[in-house]
Protein backbone atom coordinates (compact mmCIF):
# COMPACT_ATOMS: atom_id res chain seq x y z
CA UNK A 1 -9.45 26.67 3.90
CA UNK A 2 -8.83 28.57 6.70
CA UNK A 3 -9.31 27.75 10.46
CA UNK A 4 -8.43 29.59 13.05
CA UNK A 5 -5.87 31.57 11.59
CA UNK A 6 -4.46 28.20 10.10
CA UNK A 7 -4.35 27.42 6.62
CA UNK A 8 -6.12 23.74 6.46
CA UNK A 9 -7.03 21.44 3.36
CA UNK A 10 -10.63 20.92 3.22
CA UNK A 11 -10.54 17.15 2.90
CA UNK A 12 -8.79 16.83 6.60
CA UNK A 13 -10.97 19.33 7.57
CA UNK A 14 -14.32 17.57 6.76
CA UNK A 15 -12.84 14.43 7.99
CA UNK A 16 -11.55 15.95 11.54
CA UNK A 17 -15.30 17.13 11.85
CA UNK A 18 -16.95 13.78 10.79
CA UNK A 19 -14.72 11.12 11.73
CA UNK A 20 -12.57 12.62 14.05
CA UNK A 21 -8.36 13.38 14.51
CA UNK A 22 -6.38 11.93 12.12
CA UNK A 23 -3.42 9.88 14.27
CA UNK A 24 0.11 11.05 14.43
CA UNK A 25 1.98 10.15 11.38
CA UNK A 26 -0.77 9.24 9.19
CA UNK A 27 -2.35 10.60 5.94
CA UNK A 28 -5.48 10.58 4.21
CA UNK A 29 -5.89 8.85 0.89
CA UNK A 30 -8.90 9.94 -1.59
CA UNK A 31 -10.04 5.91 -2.07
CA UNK A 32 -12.11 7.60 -4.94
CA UNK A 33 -8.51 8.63 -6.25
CA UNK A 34 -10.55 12.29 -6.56
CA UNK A 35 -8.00 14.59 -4.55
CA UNK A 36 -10.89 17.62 -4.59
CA UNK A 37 -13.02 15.13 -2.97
CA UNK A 38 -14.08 16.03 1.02
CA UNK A 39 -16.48 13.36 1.80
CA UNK A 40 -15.11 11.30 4.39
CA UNK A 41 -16.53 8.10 3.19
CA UNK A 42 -13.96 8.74 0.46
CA UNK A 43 -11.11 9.26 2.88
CA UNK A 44 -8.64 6.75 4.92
CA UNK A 45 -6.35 7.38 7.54
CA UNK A 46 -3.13 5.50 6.08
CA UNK A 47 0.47 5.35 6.78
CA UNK A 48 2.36 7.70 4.25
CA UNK A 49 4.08 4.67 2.72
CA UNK A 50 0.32 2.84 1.84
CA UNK A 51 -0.65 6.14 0.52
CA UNK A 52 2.16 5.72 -1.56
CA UNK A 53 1.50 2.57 -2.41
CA UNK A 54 -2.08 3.44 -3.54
CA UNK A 55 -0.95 6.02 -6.05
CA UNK A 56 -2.11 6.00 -9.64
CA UNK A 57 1.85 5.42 -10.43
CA UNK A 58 1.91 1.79 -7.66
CA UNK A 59 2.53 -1.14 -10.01
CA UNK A 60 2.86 -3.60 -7.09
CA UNK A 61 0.19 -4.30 -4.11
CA UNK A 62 0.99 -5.71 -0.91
CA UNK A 63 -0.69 -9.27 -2.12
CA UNK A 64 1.51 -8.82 -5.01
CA UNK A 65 4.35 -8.71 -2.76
CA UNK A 66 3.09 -11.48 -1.11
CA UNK A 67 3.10 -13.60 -3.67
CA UNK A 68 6.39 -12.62 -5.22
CA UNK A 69 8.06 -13.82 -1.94
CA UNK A 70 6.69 -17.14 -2.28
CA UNK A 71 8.08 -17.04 -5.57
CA UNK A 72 11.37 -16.41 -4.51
CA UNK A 73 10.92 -18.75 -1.85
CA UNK A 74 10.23 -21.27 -3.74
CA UNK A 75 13.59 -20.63 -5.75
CA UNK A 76 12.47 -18.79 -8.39
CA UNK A 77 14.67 -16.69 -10.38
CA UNK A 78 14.26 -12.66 -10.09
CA UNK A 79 14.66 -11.97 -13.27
CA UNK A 80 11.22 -14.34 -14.55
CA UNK A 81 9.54 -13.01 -11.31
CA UNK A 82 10.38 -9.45 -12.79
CA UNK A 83 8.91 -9.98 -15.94
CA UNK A 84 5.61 -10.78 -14.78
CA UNK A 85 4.92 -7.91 -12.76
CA UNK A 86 6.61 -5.71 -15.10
CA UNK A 87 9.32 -4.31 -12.33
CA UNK A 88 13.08 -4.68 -12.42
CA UNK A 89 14.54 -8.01 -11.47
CA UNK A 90 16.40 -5.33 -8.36
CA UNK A 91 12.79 -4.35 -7.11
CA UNK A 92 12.41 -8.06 -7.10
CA UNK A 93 15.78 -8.36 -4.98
CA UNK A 94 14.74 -5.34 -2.66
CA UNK A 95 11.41 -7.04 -2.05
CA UNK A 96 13.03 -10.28 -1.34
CA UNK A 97 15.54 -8.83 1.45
CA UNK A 98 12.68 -6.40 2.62
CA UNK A 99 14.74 -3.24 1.37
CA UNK A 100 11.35 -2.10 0.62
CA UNK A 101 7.70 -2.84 1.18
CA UNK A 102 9.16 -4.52 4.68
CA UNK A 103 5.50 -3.93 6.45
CA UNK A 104 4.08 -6.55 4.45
CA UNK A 105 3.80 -8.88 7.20
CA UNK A 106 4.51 -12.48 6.44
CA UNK A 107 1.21 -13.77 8.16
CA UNK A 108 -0.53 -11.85 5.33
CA UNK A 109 1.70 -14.15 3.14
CA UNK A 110 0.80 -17.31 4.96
CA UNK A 111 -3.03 -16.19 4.51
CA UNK A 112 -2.17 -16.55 0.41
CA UNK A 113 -1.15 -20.45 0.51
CA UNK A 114 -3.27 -23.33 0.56
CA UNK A 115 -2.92 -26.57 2.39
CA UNK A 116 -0.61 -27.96 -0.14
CA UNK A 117 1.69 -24.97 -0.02
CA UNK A 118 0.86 -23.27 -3.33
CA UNK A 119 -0.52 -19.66 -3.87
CA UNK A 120 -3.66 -18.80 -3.77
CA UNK A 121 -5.32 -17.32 -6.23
C-alpha cells in the first residue's frame, strides 16, 4: 500500500488509523496467525522478541519458561527437563542462566507456585 509516497503494509496501516501509532521498537503480531489479515482486533503491538516467540515455529511459552526454572531450581537435571518440552538440554541451560528468554520476569514465575512451593498447574 502506498501512502504518501511511502510504501506501507496494510495491516500497520489499518491499525495506525484505528488504534493509533505503533511505539518505537515494537511490531505487530497477526493473533489470528493470518499475516493478510488488517483488522486491528487481530493485531498487537509486541516487542520483536514476543513476536518471535508467538511464531508457528515457538515450542516454548513464557509460562513454559517459567516453569522450567522452577525445575531447575528445584535441582532438576537439564537433560529430563529437556525431554519434556522437547528442546535441547543447552536451551534448557540458556534458559536457566537467562542467555535467552531473559524478559521473563521472575514475579511472573512466583505467580506459578502455590503456597506450598510447587507449580501450578
Amino acid at each position: 500500500m502506498e501512502i504518501g509516497g511511502a510504501h506501507k503494509r496494510a495491516h500497520r496501516v489499518y491499525y495506525e488509523r484505528l488504534v493509533g501509532p505503533i511505539p518505537d521498537g515494537m511490531q505487530l503480531d497477526h493473533l489470528c496467525r493470518n499475516r493478510a489479515c488488517v483488522n486491528p482486533a487481530h493485531l498487537e503491538a509486541v516487542t520483536g522478541a514476543e513476536n518471535v516467540r508467538r511464531g508457528s515455529n515457538a515450542k516454548l511459552s513464557a509460562e513454559d519458561v517459567s516453569r522450567i526454572r522452577m525445575r531447575l531450581s528445584s535441582g532438576e537435571r537439564r537433560a529430563s527437563i529437556a525431554r519434556d518440552y522437547n528442546v535441547k538440554a543447552g536451551t534448557i541451560g540458556a534458559i536457566e542462566r537467562r542467555r535467552i528468554w531473559k524478559d521473563v520476569a521472575p514475579e511472573f514465575e512466583r505467580c506459578l507456585r502455590t503456597k506450598s512451593g510447587a507449580v501450578a498447574s
